[in-house]
Protein backbone atom coordinates (compact mmCIF):
# COMPACT_ATOMS: atom_id res chain seq x y z
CA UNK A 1 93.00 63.73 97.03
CA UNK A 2 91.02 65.00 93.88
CA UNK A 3 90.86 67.85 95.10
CA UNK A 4 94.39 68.94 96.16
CA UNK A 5 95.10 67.45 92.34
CA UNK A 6 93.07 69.85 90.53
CA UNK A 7 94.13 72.61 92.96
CA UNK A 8 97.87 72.10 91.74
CA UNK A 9 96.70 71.74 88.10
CA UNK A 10 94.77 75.32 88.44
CA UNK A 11 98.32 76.62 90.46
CA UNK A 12 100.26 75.64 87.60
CA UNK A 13 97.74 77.00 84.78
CA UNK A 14 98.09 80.22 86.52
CA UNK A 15 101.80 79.96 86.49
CA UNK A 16 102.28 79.27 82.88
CA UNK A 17 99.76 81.96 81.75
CA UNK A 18 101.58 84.21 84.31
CA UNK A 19 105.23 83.32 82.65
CA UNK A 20 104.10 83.62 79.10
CA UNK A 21 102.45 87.26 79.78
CA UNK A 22 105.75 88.18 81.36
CA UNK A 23 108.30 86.61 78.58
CA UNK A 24 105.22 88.21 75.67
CA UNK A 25 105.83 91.34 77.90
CA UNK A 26 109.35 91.30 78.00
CA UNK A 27 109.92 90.24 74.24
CA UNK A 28 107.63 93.35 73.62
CA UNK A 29 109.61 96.04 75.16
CA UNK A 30 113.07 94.53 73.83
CA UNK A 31 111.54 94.98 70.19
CA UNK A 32 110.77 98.73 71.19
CA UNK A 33 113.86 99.07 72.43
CA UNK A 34 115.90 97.73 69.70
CA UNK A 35 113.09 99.37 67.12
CA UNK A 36 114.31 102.96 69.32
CA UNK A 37 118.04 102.07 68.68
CA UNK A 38 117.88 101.80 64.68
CA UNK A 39 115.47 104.98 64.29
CA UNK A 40 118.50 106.69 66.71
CA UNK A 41 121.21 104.89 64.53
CA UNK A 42 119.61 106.14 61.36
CA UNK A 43 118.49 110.03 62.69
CA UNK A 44 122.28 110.53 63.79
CA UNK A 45 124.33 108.56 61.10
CA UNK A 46 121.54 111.12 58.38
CA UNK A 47 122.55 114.13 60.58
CA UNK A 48 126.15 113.62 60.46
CA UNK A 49 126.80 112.56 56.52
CA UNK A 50 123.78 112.45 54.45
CA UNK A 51 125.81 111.03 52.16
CA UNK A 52 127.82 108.34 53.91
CA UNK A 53 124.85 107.07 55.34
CA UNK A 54 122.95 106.41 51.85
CA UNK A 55 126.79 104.60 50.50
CA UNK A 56 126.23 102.64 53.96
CA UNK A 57 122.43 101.46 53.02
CA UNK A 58 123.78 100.87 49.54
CA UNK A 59 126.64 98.57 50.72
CA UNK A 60 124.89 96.97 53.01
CA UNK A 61 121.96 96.70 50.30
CA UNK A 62 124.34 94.71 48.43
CA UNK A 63 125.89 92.01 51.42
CA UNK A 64 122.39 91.29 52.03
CA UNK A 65 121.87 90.64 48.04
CA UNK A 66 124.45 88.81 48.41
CA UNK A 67 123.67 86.57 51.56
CA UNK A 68 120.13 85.82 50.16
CA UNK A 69 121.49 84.63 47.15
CA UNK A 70 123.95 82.64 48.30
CA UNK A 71 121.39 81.14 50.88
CA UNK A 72 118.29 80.42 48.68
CA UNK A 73 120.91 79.45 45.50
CA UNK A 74 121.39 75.53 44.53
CA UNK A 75 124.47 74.22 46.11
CA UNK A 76 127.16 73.58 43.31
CA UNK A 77 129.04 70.28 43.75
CA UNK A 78 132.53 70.83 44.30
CA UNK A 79 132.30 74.10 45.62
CA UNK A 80 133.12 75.16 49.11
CA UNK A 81 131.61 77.93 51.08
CA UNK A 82 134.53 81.23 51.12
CA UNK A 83 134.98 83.02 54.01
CA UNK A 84 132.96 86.27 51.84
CA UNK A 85 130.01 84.31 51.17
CA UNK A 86 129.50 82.78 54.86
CA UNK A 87 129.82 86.32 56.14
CA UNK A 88 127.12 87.32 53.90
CA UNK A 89 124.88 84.61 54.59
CA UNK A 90 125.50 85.17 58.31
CA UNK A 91 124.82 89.09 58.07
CA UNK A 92 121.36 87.81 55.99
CA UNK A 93 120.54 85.21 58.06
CA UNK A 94 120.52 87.77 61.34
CA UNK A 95 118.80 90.28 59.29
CA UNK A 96 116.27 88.33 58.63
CA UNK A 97 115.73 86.99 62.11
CA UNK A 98 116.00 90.65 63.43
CA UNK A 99 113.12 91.53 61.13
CA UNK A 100 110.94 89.19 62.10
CA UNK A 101 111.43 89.42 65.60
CA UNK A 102 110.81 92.77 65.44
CA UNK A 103 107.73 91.97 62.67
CA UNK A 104 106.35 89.50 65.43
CA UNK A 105 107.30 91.86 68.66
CA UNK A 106 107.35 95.51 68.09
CA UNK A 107 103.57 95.75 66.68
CA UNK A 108 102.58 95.54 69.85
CA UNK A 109 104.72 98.01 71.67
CA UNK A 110 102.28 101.33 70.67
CA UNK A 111 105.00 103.11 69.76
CA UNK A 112 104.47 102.98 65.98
């Protein structure tokens, strides 16, 4: 009986280490991917208006300002959330969780 329990403990060992390569493997190539899709975005929105796509950077410059101040602010009482700043924060908030996935995920791709 021993040993048919440590054979199943080495079988799943081998499985987990197998399913975390494949998921680190898989995480890897969707950060190159998505990495590839905003160099494309950015080389074809500078190669159609130069200057529509610094106004774009600007404006969205200033909603993420704006979401990262209204997330890392002190809550006022009394005040409720508007529908402008919860956008804001929301547009900050998956910012920031797109840059460090892709902080985490794409340094590993090769491809930079």
């Amino acid at each position: 009986m021993g040993v048919r329990r440590v054979a199943k403990g080495i079988g799943e060992f081998l499985l987990e280490t197998v399913g975390e390569a494949v998921a680190d493997l898989i995480l890897t190539l969707l950060a190159c991917a998505l990495l590839a899709c905003l160099v494309l975005i950015a080389h074809l929105s500078w190669s159609f208006s130069p200057r529509l796509t610094v106004a774009g950077a600007g404006l969205l410059s200033l909603v993420l300002a704006h979401g990262a101040w209204r997330t890392f602010r002190d809550p006022t009482k009394g005040r409720r959330r508007r529908r402008l700043a919860a956008v804001t924060t929301a547009v900050f908030t998956l910012t920031a969780s797109t840059g460090l996935f892709l902080l985490l995920y794409s340094t590993g791709c090769d491809c930079l």
